[in-house]
PDB file of N, CA and C in Angstrom:
ATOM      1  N   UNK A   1     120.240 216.821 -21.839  1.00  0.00           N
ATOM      2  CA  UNK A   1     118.847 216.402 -21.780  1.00  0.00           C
ATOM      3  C   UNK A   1     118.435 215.980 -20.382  1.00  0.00           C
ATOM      4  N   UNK A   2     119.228 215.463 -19.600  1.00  0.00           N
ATOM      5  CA  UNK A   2     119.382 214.938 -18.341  1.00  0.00           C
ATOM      6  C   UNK A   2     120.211 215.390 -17.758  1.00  0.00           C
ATOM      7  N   UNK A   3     119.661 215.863 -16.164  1.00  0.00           N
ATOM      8  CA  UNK A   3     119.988 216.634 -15.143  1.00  0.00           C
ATOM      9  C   UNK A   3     120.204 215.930 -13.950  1.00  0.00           C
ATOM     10  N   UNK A   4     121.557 215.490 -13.198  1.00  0.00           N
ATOM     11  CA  UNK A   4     121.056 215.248 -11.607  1.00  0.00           C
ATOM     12  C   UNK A   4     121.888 216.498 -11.024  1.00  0.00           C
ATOM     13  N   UNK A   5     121.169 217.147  -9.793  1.00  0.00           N
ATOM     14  CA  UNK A   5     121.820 218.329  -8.689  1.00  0.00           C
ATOM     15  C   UNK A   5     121.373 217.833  -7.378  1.00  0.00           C
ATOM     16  N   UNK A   6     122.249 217.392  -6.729  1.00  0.00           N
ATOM     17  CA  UNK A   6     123.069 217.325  -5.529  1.00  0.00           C
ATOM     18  C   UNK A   6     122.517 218.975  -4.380  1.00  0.00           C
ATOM     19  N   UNK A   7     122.369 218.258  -3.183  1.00  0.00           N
ATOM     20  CA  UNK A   7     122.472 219.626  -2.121  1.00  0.00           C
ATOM     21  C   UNK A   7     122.678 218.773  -0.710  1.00  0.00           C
ATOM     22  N   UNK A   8     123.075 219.429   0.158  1.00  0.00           N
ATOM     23  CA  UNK A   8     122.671 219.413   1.454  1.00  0.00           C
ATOM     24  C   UNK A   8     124.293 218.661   2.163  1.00  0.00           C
ATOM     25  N   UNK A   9     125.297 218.963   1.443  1.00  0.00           N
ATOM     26  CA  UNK A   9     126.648 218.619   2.240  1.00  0.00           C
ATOM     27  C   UNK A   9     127.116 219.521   3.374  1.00  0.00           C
ATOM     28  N   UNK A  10     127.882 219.519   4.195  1.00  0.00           N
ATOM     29  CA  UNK A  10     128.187 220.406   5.063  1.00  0.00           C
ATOM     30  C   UNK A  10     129.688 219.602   6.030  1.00  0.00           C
ATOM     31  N   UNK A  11     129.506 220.568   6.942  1.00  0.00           N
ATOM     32  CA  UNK A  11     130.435 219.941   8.079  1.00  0.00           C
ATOM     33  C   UNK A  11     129.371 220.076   9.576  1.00  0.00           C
ATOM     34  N   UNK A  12     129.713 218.402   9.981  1.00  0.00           N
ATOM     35  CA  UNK A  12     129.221 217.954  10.937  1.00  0.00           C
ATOM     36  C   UNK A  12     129.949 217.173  12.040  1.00  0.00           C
ATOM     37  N   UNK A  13     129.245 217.032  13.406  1.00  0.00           N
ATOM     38  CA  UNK A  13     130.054 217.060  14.099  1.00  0.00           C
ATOM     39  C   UNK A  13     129.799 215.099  14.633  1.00  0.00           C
ATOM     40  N   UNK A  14     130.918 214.407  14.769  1.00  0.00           N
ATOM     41  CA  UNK A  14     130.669 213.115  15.332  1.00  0.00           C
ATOM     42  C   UNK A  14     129.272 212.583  15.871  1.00  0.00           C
ATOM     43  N   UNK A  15     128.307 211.821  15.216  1.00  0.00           N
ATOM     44  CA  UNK A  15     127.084 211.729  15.897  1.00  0.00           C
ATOM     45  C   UNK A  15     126.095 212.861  15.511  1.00  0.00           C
ATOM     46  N   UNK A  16     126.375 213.617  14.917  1.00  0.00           N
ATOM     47  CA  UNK A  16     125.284 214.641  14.314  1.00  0.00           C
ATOM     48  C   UNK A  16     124.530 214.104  12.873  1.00  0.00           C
ATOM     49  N   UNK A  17     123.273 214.569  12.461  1.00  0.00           N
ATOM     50  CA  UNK A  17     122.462 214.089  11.121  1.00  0.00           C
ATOM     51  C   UNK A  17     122.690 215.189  10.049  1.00  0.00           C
ATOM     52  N   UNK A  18     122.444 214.521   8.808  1.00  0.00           N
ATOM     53  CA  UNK A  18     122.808 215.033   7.629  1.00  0.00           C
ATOM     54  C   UNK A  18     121.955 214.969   6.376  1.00  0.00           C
ATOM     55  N   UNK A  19     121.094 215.258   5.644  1.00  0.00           N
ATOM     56  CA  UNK A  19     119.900 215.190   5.103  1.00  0.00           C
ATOM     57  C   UNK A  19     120.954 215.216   3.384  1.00  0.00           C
ATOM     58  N   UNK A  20     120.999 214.570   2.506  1.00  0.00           N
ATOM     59  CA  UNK A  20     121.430 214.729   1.091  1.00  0.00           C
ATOM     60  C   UNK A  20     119.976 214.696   0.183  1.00  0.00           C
ATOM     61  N   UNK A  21     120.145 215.379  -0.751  1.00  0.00           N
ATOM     62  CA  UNK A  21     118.686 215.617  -1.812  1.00  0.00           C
ATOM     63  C   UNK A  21     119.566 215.528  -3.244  1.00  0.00           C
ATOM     64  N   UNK A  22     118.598 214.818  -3.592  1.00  0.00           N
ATOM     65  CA  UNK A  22     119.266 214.740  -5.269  1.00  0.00           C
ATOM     66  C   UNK A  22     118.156 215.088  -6.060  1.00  0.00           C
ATOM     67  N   UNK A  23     117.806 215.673  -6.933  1.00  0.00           N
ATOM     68  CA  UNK A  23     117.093 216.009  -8.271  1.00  0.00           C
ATOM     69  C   UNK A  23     117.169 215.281  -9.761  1.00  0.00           C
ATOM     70  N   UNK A  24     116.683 214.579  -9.989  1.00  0.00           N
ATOM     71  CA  UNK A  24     116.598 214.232 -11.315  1.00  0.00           C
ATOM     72  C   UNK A  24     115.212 215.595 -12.734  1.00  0.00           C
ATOM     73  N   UNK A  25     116.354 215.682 -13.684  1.00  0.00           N
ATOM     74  CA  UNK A  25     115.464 217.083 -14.470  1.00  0.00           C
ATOM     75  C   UNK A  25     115.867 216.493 -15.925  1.00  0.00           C
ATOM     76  N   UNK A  26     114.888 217.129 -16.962  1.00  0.00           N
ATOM     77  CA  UNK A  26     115.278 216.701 -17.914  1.00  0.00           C
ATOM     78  C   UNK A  26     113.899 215.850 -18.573  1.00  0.00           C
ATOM     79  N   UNK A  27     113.882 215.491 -19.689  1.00  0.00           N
ATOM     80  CA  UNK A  27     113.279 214.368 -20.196  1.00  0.00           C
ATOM     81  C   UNK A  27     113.270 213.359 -19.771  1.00  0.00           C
ATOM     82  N   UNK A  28     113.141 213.267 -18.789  1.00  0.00           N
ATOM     83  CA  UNK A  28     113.299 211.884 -18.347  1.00  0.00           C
ATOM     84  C   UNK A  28     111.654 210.735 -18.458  1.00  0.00           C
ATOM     85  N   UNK A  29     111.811 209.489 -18.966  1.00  0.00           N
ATOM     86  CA  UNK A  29     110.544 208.602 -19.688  1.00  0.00           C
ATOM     87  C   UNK A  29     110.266 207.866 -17.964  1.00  0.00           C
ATOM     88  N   UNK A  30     111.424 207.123 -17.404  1.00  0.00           N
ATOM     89  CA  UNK A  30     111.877 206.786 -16.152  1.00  0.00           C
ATOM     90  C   UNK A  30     112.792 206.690 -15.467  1.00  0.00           C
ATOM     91  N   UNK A  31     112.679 206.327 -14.262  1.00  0.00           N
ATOM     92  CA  UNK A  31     114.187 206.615 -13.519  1.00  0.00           C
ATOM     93  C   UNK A  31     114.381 205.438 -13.252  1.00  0.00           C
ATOM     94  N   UNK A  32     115.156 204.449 -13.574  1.00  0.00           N
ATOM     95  CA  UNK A  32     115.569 203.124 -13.102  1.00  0.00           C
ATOM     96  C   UNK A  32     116.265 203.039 -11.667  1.00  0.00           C
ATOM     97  N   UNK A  33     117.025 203.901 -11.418  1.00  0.00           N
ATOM     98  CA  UNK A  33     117.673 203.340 -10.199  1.00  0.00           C
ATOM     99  C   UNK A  33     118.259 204.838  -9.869  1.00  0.00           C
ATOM    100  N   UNK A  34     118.094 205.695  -8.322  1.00  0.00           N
ATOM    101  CA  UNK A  34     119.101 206.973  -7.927  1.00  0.00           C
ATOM    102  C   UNK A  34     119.752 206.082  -6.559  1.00  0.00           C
ATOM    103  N   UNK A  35     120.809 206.896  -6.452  1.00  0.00           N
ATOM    104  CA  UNK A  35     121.131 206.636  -5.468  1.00  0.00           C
ATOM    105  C   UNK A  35     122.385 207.230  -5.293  1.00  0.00           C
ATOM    106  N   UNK A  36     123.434 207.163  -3.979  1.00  0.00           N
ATOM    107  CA  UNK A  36     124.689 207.805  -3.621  1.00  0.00           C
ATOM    108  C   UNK A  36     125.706 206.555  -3.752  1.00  0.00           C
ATOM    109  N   UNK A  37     126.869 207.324  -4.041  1.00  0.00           N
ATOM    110  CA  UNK A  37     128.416 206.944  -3.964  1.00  0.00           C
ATOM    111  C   UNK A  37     129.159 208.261  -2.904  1.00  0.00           C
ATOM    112  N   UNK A  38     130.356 207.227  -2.763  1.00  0.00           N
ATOM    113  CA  UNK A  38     131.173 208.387  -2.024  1.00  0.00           C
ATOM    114  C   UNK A  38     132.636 208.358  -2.230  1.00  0.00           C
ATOM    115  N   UNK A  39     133.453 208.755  -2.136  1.00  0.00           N
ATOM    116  CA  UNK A  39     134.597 208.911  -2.953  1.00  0.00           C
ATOM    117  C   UNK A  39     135.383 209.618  -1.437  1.00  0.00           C
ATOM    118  N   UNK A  40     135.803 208.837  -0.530  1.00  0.00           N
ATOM    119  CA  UNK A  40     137.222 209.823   0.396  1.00  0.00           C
ATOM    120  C   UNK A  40     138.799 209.885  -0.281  1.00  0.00           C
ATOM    121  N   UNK A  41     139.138 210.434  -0.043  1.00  0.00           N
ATOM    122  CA  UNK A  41     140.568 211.424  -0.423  1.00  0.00           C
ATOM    123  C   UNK A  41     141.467 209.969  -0.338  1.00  0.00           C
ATOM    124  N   UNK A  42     142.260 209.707  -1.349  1.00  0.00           N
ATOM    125  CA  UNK A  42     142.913 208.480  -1.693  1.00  0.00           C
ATOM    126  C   UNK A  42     142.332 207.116  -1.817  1.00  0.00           C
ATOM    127  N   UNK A  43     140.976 207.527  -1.586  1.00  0.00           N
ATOM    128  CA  UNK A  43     140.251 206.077  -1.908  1.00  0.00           C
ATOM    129  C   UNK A  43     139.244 205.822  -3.275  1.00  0.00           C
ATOM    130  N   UNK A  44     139.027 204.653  -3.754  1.00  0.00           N
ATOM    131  CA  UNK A  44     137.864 204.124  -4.619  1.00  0.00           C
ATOM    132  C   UNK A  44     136.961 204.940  -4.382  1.00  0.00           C
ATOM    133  N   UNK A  45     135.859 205.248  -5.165  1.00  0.00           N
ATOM    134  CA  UNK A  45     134.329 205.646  -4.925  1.00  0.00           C
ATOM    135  C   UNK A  45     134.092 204.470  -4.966  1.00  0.00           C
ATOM    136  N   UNK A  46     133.123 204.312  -3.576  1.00  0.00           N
ATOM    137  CA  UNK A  46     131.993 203.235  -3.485  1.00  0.00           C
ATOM    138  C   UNK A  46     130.743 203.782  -2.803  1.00  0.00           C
ATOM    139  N   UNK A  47     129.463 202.229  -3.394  1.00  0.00           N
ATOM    140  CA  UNK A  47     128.566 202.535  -3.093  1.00  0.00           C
ATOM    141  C   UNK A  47     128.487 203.348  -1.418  1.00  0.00           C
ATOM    142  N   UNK A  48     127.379 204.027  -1.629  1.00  0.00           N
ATOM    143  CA  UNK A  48     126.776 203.951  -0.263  1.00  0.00           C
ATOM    144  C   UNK A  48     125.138 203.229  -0.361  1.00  0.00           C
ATOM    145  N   UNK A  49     124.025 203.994  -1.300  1.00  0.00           N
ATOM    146  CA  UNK A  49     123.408 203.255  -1.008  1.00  0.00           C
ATOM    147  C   UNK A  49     122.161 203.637  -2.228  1.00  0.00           C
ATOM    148  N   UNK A  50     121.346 202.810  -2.874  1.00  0.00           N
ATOM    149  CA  UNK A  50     120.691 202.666  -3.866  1.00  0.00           C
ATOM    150  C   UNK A  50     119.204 202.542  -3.890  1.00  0.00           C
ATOM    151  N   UNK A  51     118.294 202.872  -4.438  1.00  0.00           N
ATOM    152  CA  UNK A  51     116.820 202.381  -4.621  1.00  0.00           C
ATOM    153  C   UNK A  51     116.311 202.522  -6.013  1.00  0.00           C
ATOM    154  N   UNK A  52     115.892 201.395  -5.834  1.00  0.00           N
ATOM    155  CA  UNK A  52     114.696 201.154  -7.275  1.00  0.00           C
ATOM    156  C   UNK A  52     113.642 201.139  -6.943  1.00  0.00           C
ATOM    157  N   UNK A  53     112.333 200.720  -7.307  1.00  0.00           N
ATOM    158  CA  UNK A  53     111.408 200.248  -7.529  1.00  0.00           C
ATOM    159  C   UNK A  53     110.900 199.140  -7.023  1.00  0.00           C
ATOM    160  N   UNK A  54     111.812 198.831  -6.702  1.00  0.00           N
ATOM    161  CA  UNK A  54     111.537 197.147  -5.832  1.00  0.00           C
ATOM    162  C   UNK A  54     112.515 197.035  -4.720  1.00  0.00           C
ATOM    163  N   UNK A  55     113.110 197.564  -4.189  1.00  0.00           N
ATOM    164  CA  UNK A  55     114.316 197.541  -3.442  1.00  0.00           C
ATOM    165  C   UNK A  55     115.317 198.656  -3.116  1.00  0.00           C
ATOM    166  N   UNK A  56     116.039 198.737  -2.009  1.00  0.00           N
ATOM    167  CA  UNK A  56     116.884 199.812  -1.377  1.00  0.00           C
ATOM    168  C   UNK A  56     118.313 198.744  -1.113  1.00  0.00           C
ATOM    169  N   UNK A  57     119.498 199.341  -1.433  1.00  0.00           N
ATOM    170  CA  UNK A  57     120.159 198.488  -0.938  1.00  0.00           C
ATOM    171  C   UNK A  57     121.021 199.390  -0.585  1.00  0.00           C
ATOM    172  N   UNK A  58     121.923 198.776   0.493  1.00  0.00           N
ATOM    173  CA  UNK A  58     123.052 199.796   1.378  1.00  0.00           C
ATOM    174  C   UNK A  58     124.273 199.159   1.472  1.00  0.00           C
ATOM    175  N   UNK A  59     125.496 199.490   1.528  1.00  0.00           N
ATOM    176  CA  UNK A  59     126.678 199.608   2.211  1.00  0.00           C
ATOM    177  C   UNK A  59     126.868 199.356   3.396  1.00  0.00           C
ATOM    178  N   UNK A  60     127.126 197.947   3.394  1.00  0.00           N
ATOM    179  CA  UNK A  60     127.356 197.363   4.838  1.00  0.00           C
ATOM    180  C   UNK A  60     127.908 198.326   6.462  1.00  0.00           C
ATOM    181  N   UNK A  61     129.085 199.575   5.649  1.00  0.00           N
ATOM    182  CA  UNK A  61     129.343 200.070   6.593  1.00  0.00           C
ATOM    183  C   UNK A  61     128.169 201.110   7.151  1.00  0.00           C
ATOM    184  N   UNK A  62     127.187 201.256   6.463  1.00  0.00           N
ATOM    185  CA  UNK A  62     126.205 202.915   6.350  1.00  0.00           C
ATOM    186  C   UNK A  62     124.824 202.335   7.493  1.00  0.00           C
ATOM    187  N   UNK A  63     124.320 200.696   6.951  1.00  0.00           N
ATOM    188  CA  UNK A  63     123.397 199.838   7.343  1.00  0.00           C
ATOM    189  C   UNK A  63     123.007 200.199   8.765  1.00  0.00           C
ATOM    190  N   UNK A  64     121.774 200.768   9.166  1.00  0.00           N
ATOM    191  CA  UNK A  64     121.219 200.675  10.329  1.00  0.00           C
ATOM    192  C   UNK A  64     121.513 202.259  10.619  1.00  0.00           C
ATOM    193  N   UNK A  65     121.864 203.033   9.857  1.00  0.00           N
ATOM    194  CA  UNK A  65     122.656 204.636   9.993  1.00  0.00           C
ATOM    195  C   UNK A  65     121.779 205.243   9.201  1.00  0.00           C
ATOM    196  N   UNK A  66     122.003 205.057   8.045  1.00  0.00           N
ATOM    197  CA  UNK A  66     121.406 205.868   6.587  1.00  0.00           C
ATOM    198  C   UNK A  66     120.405 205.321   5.891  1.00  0.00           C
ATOM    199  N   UNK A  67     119.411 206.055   5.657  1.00  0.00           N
ATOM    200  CA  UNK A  67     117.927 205.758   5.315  1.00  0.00           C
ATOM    201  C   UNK A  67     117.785 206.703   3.797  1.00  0.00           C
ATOM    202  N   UNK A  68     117.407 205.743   2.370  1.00  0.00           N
ATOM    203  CA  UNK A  68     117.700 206.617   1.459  1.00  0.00           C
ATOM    204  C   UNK A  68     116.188 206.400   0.967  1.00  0.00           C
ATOM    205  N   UNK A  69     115.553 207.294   0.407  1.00  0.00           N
ATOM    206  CA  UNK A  69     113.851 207.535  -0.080  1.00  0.00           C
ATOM    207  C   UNK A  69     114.091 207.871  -0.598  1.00  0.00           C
ATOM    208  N   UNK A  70     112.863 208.232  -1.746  1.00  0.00           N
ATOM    209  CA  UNK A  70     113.042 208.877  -3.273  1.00  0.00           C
ATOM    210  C   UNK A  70     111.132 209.727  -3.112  1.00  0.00           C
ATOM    211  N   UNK A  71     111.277 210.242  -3.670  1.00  0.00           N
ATOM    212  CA  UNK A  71     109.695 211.287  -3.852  1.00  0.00           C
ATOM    213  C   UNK A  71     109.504 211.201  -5.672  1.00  0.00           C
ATOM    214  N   UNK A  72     108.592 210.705  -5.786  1.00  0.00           N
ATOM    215  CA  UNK A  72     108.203 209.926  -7.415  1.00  0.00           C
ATOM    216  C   UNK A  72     108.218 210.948  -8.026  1.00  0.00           C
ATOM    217  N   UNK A  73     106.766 211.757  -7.463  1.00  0.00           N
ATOM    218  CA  UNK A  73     106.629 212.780  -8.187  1.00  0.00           C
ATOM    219  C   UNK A  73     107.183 214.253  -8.406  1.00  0.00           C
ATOM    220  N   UNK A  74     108.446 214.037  -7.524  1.00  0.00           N
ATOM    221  CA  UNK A  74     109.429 215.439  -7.772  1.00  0.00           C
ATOM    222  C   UNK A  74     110.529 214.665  -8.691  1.00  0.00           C
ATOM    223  N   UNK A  75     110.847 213.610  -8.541  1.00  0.00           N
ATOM    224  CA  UNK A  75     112.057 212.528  -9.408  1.00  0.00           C
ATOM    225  C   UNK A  75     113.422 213.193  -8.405  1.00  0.00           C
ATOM    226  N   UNK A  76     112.851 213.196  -6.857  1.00  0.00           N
ATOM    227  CA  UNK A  76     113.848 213.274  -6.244  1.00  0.00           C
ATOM    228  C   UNK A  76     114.421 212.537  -5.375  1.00  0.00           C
ATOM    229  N   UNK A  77     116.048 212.141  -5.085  1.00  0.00           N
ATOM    230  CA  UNK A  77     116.209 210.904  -3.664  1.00  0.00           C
ATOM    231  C   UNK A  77     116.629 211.617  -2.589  1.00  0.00           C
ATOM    232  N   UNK A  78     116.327 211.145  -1.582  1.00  0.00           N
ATOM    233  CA  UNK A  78     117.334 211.668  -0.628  1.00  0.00           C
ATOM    234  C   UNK A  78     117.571 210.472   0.308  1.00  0.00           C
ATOM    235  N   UNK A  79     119.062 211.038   0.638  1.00  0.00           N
ATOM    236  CA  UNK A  79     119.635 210.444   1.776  1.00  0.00           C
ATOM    237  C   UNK A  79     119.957 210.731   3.139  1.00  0.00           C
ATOM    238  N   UNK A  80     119.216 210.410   3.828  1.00  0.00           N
ATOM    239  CA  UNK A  80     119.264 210.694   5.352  1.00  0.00           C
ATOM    240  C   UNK A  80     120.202 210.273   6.554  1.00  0.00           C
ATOM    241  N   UNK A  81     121.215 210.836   6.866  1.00  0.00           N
ATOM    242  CA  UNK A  81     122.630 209.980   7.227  1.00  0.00           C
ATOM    243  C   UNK A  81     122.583 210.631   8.905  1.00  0.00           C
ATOM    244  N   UNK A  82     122.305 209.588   9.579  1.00  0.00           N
ATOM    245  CA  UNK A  82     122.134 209.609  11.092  1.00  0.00           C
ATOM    246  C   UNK A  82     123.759 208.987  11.947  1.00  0.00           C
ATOM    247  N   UNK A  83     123.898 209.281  13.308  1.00  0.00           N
ATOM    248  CA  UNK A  83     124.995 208.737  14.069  1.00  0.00           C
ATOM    249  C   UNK A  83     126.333 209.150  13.278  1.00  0.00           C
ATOM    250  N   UNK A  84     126.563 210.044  12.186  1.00  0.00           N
ATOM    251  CA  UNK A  84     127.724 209.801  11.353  1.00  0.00           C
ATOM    252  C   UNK A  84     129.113 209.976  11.865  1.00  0.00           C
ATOM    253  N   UNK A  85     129.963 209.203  11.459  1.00  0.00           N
ATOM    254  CA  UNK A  85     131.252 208.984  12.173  1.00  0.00           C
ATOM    255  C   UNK A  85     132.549 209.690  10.953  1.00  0.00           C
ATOM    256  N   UNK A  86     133.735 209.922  11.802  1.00  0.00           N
ATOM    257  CA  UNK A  86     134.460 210.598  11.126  1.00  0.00           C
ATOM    258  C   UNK A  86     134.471 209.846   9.765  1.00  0.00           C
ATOM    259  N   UNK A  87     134.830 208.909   9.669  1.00  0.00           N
ATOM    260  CA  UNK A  87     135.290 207.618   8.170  1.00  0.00           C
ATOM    261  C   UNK A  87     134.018 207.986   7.460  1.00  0.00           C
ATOM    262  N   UNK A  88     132.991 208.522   7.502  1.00  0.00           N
ATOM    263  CA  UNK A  88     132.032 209.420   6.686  1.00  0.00           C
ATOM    264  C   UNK A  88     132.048 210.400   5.439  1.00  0.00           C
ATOM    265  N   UNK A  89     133.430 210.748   6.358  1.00  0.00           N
ATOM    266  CA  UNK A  89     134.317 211.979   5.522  1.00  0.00           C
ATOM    267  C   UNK A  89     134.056 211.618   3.729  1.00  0.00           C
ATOM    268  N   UNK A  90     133.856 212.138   3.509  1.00  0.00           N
ATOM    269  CA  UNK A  90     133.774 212.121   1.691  1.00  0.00           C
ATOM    270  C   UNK A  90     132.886 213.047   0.843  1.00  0.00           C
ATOM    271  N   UNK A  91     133.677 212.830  -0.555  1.00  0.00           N
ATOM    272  CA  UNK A  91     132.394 213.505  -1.538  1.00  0.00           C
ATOM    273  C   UNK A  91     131.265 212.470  -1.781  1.00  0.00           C
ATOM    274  N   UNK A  92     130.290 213.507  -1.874  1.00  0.00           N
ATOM    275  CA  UNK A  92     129.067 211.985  -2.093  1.00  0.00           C
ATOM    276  C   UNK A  92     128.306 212.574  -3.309  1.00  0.00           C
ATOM    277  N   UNK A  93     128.276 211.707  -3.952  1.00  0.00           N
ATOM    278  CA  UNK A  93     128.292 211.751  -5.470  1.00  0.00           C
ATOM    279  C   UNK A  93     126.587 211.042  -5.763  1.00  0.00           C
ATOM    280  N   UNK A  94     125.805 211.741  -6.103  1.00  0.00           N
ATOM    281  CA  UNK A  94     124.371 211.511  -6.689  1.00  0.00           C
ATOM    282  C   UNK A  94     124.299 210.629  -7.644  1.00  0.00           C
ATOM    283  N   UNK A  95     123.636 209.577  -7.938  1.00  0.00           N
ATOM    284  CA  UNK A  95     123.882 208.326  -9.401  1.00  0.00           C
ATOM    285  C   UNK A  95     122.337 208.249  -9.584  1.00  0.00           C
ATOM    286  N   UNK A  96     121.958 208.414 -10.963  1.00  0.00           N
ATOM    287  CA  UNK A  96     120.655 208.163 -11.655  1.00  0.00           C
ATOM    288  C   UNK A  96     121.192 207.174 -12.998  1.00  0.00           C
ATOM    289  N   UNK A  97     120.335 206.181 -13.070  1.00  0.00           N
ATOM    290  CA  UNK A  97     120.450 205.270 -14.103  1.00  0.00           C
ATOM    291  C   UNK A  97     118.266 205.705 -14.574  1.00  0.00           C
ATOM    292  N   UNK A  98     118.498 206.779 -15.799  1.00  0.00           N
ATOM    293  CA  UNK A  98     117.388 207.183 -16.047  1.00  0.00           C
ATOM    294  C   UNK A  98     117.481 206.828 -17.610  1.00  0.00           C
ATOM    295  N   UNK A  99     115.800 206.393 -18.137  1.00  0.00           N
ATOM    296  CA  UNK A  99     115.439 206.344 -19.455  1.00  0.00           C
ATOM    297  C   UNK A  99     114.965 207.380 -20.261  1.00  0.00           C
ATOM    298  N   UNK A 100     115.453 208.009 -21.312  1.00  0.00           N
ATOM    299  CA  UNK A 100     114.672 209.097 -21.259  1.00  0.00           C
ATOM    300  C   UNK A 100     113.863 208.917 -23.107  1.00  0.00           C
ATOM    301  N   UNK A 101     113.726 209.657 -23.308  1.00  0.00           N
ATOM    302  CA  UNK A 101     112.825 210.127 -24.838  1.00  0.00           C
ATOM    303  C   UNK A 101     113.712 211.329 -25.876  1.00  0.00           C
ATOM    304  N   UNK A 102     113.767 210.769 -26.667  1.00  0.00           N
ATOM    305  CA  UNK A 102     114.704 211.537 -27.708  1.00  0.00           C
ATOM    306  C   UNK A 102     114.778 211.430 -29.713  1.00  0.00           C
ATOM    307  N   UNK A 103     113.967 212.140 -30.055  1.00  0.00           N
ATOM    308  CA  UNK A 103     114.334 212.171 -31.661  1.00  0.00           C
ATOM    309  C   UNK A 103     114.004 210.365 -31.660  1.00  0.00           C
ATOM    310  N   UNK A 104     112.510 210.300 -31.587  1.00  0.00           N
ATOM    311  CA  UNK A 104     111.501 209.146 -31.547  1.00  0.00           C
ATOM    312  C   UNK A 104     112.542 207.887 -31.101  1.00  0.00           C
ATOM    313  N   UNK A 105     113.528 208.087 -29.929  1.00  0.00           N
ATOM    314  CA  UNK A 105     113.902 206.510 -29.409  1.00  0.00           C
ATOM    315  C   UNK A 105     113.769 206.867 -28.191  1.00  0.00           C
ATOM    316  N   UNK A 106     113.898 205.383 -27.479  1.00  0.00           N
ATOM    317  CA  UNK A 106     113.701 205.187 -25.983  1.00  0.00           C
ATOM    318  C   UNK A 106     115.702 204.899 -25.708  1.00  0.00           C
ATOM    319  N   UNK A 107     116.198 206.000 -24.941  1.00  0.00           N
ATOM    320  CA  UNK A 107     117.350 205.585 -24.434  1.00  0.00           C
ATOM    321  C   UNK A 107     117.656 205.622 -23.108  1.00  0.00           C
ATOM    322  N   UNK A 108     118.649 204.794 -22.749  1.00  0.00           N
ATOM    323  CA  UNK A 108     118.717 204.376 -21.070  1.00  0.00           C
ATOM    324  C   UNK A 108     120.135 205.188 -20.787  1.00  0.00           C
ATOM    325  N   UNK A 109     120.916 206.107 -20.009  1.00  0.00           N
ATOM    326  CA  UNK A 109     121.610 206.550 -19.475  1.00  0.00           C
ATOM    327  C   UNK A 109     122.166 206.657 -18.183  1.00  0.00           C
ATOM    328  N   UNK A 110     123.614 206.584 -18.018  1.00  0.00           N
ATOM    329  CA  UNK A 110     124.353 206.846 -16.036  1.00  0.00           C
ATOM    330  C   UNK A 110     124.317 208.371 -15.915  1.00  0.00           C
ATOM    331  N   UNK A 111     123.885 208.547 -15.135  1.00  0.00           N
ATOM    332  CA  UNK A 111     124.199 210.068 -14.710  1.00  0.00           C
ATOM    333  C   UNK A 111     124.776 210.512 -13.582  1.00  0.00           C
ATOM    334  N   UNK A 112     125.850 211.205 -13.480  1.00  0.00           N
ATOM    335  CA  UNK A 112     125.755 211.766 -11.923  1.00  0.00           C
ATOM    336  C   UNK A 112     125.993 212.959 -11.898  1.00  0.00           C
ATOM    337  N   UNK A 113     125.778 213.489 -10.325  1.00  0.00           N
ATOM    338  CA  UNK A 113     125.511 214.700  -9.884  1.00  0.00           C
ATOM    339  C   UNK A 113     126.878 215.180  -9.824  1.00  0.00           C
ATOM    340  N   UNK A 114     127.420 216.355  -9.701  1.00  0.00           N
ATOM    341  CA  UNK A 114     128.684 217.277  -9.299  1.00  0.00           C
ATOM    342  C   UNK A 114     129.392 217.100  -8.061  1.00  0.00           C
ATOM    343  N   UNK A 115     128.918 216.119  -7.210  1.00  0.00           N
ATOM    344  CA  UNK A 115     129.631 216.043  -5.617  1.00  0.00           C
ATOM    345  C   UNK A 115     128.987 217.192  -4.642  1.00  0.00           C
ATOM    346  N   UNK A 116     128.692 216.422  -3.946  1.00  0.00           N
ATOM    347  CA  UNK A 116     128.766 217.508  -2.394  1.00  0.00           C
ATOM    348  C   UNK A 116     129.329 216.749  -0.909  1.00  0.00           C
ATOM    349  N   UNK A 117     130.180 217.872  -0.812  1.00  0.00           N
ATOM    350  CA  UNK A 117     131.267 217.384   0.098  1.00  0.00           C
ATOM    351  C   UNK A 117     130.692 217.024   1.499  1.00  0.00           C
ATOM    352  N   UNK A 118     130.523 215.871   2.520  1.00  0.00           N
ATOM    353  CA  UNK A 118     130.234 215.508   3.522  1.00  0.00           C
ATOM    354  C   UNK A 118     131.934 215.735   4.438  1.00  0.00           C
ATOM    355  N   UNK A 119     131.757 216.449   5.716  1.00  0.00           N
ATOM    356  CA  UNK A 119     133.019 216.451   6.044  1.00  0.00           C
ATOM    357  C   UNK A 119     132.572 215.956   7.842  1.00  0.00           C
ATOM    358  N   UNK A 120     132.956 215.125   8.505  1.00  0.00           N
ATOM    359  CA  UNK A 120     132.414 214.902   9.846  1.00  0.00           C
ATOM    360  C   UNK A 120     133.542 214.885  10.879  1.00  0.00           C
ATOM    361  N   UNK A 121     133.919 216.080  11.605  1.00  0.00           N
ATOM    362  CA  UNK A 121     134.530 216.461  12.368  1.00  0.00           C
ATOM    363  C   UNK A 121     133.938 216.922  13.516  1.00  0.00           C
ATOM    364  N   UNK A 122     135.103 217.039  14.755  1.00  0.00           N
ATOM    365  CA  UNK A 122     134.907 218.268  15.683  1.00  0.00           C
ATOM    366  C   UNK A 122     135.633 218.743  15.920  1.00  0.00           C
TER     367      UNK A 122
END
């Protein structure tokens, strides 16, 4: 019933920009909260960085780097990742906490996107 798709990973070079787009599709009633995680190779997934409705919040390490917006009326986020440094390296994983409409109830759902791989080399 609910859709998030992920785009815009690549390989980049130390100090180069990186544009992430997420899609929310589906029935969706509202979107409570999109935002990114990231997951590097032997590590935890953690946040990177979140927005609601009232607030954006970031990942201390990302802060003053990465700028995340959302477009209402497409139900899309993106994340805009400037200066990026190798420790960047990761999958970055799309997160929607959306309400949607279903067989007359109101239900609230986690969603995430499939990964798209951020790789920051030279």
């Amino acid at each position: 019933q609910v859709q998030v798709t992920e785009s815009g990973g690549g390989l980049v070079q130390p100090g180069g920009s990186l544009r992430l787009s997420c899609a929310a599709s589906g029935s969706i009633f509202r979107i409570n909260a999109m935002g990114w995680y990231r997951q590097a190779p032997g590590k935890q997934r953690e946040l990177v960085a979140v927005i609601t409705s009232s607030s954006n919040t970031y990942a201390d390490s990302v802060k003053g780097r990465f700028t995340i917006s959302r477009d209402n009326a497409k139900n899309t986020v993106y994340l805009q990742m400037n200066n990026l440094k190798p420790e960047d390296t990761a999958v970055y994983y799309c997160y929607a906490r959306i309400t949607y409409y279903s067989d007359g109830l109101y239900n609230t759902g986690d969603y995430w996107g499939q990964g798209t791989q951020v790789t920051v080399s030279s």
